[in-house]
C-alpha atoms as a PDB file:
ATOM      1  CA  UNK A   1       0.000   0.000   0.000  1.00  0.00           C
ATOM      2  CA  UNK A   2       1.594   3.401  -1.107  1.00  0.00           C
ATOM      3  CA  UNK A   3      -0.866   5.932  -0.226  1.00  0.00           C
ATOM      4  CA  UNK A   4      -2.201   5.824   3.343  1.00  0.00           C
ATOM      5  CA  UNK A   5      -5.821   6.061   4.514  1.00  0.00           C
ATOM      6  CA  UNK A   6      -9.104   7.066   6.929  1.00  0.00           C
ATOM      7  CA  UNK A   7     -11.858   4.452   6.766  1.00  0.00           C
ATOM      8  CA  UNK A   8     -14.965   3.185   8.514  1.00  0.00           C
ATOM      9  CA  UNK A   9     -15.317  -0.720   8.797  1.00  0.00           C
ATOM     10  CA  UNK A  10     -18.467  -1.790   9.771  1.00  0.00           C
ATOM     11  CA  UNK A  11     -17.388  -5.381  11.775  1.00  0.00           C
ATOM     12  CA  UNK A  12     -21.350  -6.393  13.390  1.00  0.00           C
ATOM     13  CA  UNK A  13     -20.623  -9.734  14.714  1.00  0.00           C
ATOM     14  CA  UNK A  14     -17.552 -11.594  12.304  1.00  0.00           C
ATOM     15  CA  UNK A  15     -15.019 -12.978  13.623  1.00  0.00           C
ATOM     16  CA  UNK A  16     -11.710 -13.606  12.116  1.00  0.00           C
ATOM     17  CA  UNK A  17      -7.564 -13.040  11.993  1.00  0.00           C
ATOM     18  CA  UNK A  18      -6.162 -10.147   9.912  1.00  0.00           C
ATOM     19  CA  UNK A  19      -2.195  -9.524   8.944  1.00  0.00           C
ATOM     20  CA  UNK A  20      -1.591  -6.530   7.037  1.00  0.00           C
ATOM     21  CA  UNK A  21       1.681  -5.135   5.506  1.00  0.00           C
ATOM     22  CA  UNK A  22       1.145  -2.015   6.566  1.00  0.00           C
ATOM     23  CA  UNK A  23       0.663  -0.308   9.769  1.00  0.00           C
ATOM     24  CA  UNK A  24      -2.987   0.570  11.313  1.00  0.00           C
ATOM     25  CA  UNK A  25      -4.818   2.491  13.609  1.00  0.00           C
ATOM     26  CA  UNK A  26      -7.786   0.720  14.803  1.00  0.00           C
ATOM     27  CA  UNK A  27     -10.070   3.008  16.272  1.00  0.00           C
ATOM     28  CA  UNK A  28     -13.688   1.804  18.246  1.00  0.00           C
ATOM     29  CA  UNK A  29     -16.588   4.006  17.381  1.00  0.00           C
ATOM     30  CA  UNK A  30     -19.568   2.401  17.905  1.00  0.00           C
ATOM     31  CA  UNK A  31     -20.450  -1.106  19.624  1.00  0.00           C
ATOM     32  CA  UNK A  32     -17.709  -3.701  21.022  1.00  0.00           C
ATOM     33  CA  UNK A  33     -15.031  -5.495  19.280  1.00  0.00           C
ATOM     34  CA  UNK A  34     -12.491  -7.740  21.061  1.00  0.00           C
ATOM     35  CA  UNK A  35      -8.579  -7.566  19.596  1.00  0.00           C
ATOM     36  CA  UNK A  36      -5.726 -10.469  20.450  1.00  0.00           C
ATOM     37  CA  UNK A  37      -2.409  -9.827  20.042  1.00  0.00           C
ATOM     38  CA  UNK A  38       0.136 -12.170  20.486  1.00  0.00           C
ATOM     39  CA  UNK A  39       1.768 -10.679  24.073  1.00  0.00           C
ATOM     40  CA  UNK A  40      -1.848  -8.383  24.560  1.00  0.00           C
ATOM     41  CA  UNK A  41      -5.329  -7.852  23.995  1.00  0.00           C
ATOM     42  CA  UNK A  42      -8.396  -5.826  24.795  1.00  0.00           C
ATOM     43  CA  UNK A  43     -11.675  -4.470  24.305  1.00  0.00           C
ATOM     44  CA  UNK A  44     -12.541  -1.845  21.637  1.00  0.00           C
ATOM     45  CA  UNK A  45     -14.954   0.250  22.461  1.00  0.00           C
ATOM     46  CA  UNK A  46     -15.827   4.181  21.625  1.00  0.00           C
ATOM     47  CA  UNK A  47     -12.673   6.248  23.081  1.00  0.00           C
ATOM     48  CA  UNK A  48     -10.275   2.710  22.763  1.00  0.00           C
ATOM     49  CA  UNK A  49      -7.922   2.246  19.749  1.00  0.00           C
ATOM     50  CA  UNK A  50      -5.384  -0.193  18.791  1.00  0.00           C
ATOM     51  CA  UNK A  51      -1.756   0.384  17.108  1.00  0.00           C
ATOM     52  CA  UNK A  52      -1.059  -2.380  15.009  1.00  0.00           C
ATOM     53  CA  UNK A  53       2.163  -2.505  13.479  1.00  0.00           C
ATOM     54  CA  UNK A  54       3.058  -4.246  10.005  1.00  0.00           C
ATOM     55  CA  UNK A  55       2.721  -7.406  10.018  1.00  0.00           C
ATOM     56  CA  UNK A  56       0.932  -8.089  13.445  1.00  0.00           C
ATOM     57  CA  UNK A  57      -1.521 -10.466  12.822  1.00  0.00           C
ATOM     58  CA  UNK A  58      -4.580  -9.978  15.260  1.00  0.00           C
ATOM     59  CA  UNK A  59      -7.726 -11.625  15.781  1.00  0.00           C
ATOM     60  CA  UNK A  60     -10.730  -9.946  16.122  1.00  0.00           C
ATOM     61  CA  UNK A  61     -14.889 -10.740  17.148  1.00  0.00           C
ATOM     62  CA  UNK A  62     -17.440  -8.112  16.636  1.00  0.00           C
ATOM     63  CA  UNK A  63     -19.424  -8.301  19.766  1.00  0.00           C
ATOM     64  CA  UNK A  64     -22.756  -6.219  18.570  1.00  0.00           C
ATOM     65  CA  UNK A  65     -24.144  -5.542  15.675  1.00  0.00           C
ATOM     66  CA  UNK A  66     -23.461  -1.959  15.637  1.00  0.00           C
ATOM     67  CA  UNK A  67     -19.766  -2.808  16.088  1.00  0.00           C
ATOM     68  CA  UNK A  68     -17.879  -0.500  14.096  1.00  0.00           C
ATOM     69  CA  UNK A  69     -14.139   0.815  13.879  1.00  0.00           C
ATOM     70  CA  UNK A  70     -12.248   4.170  12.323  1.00  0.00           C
ATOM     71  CA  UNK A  71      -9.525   2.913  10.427  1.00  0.00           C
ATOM     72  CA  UNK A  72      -6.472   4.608   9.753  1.00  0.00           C
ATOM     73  CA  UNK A  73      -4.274   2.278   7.407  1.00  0.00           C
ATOM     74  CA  UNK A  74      -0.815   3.770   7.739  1.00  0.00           C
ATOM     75  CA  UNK A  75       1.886   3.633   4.624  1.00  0.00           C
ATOM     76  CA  UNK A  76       5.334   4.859   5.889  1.00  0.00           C
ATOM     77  CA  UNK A  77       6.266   4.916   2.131  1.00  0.00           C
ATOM     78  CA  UNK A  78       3.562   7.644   2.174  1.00  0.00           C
ATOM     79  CA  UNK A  79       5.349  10.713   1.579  1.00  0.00           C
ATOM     80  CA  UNK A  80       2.558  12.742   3.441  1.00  0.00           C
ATOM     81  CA  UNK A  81       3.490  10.158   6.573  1.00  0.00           C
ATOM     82  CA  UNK A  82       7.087  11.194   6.262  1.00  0.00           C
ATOM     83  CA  UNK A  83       6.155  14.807   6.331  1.00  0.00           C
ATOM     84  CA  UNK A  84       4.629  14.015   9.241  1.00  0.00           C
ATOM     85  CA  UNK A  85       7.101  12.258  11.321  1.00  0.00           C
ATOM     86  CA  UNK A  86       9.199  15.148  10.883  1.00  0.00           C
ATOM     87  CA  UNK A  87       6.589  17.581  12.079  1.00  0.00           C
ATOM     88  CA  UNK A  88       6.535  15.291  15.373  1.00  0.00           C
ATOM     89  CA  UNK A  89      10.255  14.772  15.288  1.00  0.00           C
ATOM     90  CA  UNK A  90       9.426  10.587  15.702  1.00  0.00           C
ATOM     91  CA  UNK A  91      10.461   7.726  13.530  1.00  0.00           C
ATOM     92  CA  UNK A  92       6.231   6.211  13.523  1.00  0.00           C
ATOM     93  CA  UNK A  93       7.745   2.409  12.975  1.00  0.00           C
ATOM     94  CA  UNK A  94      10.119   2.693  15.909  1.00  0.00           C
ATOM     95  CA  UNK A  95       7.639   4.295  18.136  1.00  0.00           C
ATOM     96  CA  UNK A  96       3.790   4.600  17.664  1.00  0.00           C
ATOM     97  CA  UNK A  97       4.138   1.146  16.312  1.00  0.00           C
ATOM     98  CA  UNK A  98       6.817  -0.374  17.810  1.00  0.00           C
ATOM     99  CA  UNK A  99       4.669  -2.972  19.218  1.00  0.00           C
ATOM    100  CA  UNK A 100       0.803  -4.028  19.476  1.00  0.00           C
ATOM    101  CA  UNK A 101      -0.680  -1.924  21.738  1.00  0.00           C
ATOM    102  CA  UNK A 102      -4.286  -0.958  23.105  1.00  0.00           C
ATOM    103  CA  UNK A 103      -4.284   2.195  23.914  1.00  0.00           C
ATOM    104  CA  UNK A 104      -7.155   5.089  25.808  1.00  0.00           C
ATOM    105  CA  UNK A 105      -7.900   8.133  23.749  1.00  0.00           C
ATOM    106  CA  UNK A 106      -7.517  11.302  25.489  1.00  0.00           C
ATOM    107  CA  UNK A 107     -10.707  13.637  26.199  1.00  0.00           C
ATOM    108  CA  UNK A 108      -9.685  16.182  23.056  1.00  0.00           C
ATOM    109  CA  UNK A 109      -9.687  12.766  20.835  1.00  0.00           C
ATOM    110  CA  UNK A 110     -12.981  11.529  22.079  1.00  0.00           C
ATOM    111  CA  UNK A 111     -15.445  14.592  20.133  1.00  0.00           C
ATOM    112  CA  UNK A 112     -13.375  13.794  16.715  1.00  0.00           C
ATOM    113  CA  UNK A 113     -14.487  10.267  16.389  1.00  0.00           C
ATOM    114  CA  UNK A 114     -18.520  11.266  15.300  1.00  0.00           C
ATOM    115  CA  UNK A 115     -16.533  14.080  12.961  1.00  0.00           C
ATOM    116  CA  UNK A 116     -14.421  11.504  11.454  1.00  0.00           C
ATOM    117  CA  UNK A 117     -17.118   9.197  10.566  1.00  0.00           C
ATOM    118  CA  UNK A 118     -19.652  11.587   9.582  1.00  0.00           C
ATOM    119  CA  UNK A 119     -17.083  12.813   6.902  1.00  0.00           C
ATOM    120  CA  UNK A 120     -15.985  10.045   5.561  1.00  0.00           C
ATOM    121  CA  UNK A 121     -20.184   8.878   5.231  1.00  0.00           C
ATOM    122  CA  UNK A 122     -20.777  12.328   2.981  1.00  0.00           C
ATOM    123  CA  UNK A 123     -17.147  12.358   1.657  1.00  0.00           C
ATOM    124  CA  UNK A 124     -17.835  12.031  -2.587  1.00  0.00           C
ATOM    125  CA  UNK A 125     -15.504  12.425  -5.008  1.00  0.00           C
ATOM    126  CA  UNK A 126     -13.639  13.650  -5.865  1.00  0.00           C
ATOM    127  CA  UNK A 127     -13.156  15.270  -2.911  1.00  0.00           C
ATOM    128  CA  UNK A 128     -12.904  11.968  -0.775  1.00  0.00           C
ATOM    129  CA  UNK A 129      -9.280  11.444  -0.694  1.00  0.00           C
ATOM    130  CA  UNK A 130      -8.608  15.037   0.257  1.00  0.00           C
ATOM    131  CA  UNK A 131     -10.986  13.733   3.688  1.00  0.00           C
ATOM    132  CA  UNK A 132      -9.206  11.035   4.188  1.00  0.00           C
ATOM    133  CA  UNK A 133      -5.760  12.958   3.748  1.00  0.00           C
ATOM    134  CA  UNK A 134      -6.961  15.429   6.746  1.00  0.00           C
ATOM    135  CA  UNK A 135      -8.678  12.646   8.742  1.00  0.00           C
ATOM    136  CA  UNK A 136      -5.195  11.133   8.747  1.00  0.00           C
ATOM    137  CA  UNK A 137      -3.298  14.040   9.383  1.00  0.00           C
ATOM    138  CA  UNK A 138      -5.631  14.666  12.302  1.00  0.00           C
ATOM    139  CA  UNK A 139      -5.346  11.129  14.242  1.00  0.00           C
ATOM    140  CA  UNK A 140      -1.983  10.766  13.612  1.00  0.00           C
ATOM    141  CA  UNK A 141      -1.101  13.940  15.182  1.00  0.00           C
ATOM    142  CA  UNK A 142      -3.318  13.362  18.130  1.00  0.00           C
ATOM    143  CA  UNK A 143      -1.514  10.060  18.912  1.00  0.00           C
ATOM    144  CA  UNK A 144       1.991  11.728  17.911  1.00  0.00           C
ATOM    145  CA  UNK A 145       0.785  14.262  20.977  1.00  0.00           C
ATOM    146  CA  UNK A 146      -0.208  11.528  23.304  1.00  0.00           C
ATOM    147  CA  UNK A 147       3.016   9.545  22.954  1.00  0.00           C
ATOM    148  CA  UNK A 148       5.020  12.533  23.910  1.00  0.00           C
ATOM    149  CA  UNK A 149       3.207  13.461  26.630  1.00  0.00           C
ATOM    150  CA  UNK A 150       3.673   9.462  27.334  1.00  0.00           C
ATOM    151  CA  UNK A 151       7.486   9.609  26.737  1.00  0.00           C
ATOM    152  CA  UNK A 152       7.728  12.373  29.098  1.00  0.00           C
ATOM    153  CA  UNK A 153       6.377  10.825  32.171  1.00  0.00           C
ATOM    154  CA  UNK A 154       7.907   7.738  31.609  1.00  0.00           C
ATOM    155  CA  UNK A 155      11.146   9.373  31.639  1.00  0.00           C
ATOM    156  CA  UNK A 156      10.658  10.365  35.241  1.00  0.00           C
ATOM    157  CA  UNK A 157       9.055   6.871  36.363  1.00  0.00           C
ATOM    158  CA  UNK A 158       9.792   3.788  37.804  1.00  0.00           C
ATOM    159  CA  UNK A 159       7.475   0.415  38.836  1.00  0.00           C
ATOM    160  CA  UNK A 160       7.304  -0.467  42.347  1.00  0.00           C
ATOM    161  CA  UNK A 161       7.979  -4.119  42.182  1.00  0.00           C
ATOM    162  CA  UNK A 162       6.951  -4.825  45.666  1.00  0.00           C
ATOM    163  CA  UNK A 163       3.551  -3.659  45.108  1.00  0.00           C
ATOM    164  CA  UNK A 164       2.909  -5.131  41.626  1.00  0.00           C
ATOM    165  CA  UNK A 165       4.397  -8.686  42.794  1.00  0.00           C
ATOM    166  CA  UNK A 166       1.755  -8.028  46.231  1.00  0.00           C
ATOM    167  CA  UNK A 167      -0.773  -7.593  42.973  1.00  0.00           C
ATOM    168  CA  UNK A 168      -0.006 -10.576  40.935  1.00  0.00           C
ATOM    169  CA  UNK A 169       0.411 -12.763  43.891  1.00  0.00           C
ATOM    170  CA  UNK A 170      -3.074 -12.513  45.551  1.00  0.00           C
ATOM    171  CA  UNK A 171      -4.484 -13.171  41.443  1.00  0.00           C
ATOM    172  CA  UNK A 172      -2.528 -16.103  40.424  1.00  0.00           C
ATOM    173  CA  UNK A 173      -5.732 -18.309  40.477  1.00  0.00           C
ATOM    174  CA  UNK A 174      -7.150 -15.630  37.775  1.00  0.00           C
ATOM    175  CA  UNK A 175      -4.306 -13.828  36.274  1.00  0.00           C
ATOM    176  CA  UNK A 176      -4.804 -10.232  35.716  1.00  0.00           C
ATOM    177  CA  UNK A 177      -5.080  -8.493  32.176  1.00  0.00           C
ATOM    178  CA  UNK A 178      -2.596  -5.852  31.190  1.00  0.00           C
ATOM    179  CA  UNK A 179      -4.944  -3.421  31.730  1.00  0.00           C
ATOM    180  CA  UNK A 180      -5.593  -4.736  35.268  1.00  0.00           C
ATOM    181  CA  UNK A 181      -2.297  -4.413  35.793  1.00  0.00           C
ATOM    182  CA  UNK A 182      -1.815  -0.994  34.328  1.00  0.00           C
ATOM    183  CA  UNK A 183      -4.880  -0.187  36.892  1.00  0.00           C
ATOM    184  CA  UNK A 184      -3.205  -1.596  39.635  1.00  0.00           C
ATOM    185  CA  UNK A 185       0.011   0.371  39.017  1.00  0.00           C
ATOM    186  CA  UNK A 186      -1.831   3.684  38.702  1.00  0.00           C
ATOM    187  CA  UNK A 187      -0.712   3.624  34.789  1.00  0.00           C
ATOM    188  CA  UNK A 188      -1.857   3.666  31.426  1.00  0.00           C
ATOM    189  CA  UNK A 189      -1.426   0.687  29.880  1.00  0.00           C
ATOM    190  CA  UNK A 190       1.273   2.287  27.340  1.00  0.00           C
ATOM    191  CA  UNK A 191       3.109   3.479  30.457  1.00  0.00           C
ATOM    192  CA  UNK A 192       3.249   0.221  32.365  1.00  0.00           C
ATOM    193  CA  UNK A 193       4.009  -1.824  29.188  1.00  0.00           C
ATOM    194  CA  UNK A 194       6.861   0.361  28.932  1.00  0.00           C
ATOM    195  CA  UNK A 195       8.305   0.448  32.466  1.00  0.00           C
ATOM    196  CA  UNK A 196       7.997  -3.413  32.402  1.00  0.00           C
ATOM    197  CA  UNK A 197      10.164  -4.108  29.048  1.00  0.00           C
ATOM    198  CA  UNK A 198      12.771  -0.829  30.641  1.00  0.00           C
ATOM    199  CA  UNK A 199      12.621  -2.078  34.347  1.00  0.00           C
ATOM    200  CA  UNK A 200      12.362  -6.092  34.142  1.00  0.00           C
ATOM    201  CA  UNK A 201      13.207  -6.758  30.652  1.00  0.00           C
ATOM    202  CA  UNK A 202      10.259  -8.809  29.708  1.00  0.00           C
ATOM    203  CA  UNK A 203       6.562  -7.819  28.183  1.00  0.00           C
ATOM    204  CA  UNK A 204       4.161  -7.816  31.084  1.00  0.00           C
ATOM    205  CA  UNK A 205       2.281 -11.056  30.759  1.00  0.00           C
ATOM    206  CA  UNK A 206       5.703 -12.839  30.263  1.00  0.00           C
ATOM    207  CA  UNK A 207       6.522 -11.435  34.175  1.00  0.00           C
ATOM    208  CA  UNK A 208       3.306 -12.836  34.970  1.00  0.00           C
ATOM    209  CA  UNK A 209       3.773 -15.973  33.861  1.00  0.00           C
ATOM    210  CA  UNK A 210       7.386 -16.136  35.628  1.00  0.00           C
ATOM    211  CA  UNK A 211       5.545 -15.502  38.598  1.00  0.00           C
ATOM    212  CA  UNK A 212       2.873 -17.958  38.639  1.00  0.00           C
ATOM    213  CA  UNK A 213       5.308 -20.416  37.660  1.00  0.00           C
ATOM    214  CA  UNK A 214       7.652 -20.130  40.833  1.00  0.00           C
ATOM    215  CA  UNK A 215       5.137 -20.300  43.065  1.00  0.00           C
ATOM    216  CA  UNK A 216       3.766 -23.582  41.353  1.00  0.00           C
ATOM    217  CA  UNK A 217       7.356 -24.856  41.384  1.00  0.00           C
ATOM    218  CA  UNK A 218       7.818 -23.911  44.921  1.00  0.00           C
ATOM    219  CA  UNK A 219       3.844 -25.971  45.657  1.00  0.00           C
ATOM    220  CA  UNK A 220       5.252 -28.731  43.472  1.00  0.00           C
ATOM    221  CA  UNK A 221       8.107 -29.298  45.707  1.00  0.00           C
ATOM    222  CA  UNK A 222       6.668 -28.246  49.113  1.00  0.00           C
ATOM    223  CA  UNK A 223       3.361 -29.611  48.964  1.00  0.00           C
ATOM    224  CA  UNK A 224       1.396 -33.250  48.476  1.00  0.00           C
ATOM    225  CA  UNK A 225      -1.277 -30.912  46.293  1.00  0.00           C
ATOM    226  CA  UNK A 226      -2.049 -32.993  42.687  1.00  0.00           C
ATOM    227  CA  UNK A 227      -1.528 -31.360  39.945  1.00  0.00           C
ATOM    228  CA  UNK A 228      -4.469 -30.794  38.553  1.00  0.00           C
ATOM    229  CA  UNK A 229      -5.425 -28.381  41.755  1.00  0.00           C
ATOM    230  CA  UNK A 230      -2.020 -26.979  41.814  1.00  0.00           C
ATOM    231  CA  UNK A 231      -2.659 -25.886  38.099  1.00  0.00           C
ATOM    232  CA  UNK A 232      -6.157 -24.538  39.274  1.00  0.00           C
ATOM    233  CA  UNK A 233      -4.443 -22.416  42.039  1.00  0.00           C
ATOM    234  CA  UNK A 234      -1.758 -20.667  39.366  1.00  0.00           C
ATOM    235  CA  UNK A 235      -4.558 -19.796  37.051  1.00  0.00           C
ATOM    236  CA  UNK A 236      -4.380 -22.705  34.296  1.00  0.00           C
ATOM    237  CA  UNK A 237      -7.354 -24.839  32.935  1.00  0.00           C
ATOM    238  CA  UNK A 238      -6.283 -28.315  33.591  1.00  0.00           C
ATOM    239  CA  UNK A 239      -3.093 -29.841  34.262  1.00  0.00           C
ATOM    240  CA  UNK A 240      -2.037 -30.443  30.639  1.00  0.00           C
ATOM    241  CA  UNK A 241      -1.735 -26.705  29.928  1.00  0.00           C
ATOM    242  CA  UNK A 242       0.038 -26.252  33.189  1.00  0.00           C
ATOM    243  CA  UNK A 243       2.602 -28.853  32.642  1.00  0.00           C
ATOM    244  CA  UNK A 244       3.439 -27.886  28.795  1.00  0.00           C
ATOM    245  CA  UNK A 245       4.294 -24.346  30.408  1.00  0.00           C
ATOM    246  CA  UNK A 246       5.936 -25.495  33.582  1.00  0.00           C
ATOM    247  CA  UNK A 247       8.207 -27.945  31.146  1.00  0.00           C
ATOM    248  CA  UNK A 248       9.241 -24.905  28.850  1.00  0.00           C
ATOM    249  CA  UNK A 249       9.674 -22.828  31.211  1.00  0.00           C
ATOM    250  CA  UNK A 250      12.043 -25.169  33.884  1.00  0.00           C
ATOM    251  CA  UNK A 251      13.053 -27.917  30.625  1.00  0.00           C
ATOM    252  CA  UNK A 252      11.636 -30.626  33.176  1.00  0.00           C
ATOM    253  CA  UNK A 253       8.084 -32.198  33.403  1.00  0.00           C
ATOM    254  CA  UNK A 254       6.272 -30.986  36.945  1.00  0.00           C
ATOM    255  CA  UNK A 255       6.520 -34.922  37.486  1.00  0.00           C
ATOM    256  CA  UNK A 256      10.211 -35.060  37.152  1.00  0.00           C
ATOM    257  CA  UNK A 257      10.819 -31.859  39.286  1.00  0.00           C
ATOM    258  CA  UNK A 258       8.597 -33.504  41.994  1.00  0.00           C
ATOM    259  CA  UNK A 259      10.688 -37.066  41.876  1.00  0.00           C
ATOM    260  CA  UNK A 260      14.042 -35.153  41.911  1.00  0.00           C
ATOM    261  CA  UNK A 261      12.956 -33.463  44.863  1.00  0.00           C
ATOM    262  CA  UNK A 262      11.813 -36.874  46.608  1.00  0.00           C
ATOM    263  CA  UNK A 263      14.640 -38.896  46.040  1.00  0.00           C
ATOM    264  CA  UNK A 264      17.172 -35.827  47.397  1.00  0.00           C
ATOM    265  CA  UNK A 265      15.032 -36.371  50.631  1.00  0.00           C
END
C-alpha cells in the first residue's frame, strides 16, 4: 500500500484473523469489538484504539451488531506520513508502532471520532481522498501528541515491584489483564508496558507468567497438592496446559521436578 488512509469498517458480529503489511490504527466508534495480540489484547470500544504494526496479525470478534471501527491504514512509504514524522520529530515504525498496543484516547480525541465518521459517510468524489488525507493528518497527530506526553512521564518513572508482585500474587488463580495491571500500578497501559520491558526486561504477561510459575514450582516441591489443583491455584485450565508451560519454562516435566525433589530427601 503506497498511499495511506481514513476508513470506517463496519465489523457487526464476524469474527476472524487479519495480517496486514502495513501499519494501522484501529479506532472503536460504535459497539464492542475484542482484539488479540500475540503478548496483549483488549476491548474496543468508543474512546479505545489499537496500534497495530506491520505485520501483526490480530484476531478480532465483533461483539454487537453496531460494532464498528475508524480505520487509519498507515503507509510509511507515504510521503505525506514522512512529512509528518518530521513535524513530530518521531520515527512512527520505531515508536507509535513499535509494538501491538491498546491504547485510551484522550478527552480532546474523544469529540473527533462522530466528525471523522460523519465525513468520511458524505465524503464524494472527488473530494474523498482530500478527507481522508486530513482525517489522517488529524489522528496521527493526536496520537503523535499523546506519545510525547507518554514519553515524558515515563522518563521520570519507575514500577514499584513490591507492590505489583503483592498484585499478581493474591491473582494467580485468575491472572490479571494488562490493563488490570496498568490499573493496579496507577498507569496507562502504554506506560506500564513500557516500564515493564525498561525495568524487568520482559513484556508484562511474560513477568506474569514467571511468577505464577515459581510459586507452582515452589507448591510442586513443598506440597502433596495434585496437579491438577495446583494448576487450578496458578490460574491454568487443567493440568495439561500447566505442565506444557511449567516444562518450557524449567526444561523438566512438573513430574520429574517432583521425583528429583523426593529422592534428594
Amino acid at each position: 500500500m503506497k498511499n495511506s488512509q481514513a476508513r470506517r469498517n463496519l465489523i457487526a458480529r464476524q469474527s476472524g484473523e487479519h495480517n496486514h503489511d502495513h501499519a494501522q490504527v484501529l479506532i472503536g466508534w460504535r459497539g464492542r469489538m475484542d482484539c488479540r495480540f500475540d503478548d496483549t489484547a483488549g476491548r474496543l470500544a468508543s474512546g479505545r484504539a489499537a496500534l497495530v504494526p506491520a505485520g501483526a496479525g490480530h484476531l478480532y470478534a465483533g461483539l454487537s451488531d453496531d460494532s464498528e471501527l475508524l480505520v487509519i491504514d498507515v503507509s510509511f512509504v507515504d510521503p505525506y506520513i514522512r512529512s509528518l514524522e518530521s513535524a513530530c520529530d518521531l520515527q512512527f515504525s520505531d515508536t507509535l508502532f513499535q509494538r501491538p498496543e491498546i491504547i485510551t484516547l484522550d478527552a480532546v480525541t474523544l469529540p473527533l471520532l462522530d466528525f471523522a465518521a460523519t465525513q468520511l459517510q458524505q465524503a464524494q468524489q472527488p473530494g474523498k481522498a482530500l478527507v481522508s488525507c486530513q482525517l489522517v493528518s488529524l489522528f496521527m497527530t493526536q496520537l503523535c501528541q499523546l506519545y510525547s506526553s507518554d514519553s515524558a512521564r515515563l522518563a521520570r518513572a519507575r514500577l514499584d515491584i513490591a507492590e505489583l508482585n503483592r498484585f499478581i500474587d493474591r491473582r494467580l488463580a485468575e491472572p490479571p489483564s494488562n490493563a488490570e495491571l496498568a490499573s493496579a500500578m496507577n498507569l496507562s497501559e502504554s506506560h506500564f508496558y513500557a516500564l515493564c520491558q525498561r525495568q524487568l526486561g520482559v513484556t508484562p504477561q511474560h513477568y506474569l507468567m514467571h511468577r505464577r510459575l515459581q510459586q507452582a514450582q515452589y507448591l510442586l516441591l513443598n506440597s502433596r497438592m495434585p496437579l491438577a489443583a495446583l494448576a487450578l491455584e496458578v490460574g491454568f485450565a487443567d493440568a495439561s496446559s500447566f505442565s506444557r508451560a511449567f516444562k518450557h519454562h524449567f526444561s523438566e516435566t512438573p513430574g520429574a521436578a517432583r521425583r528429583s525433589m523426593q529422592n534428594l530427601r
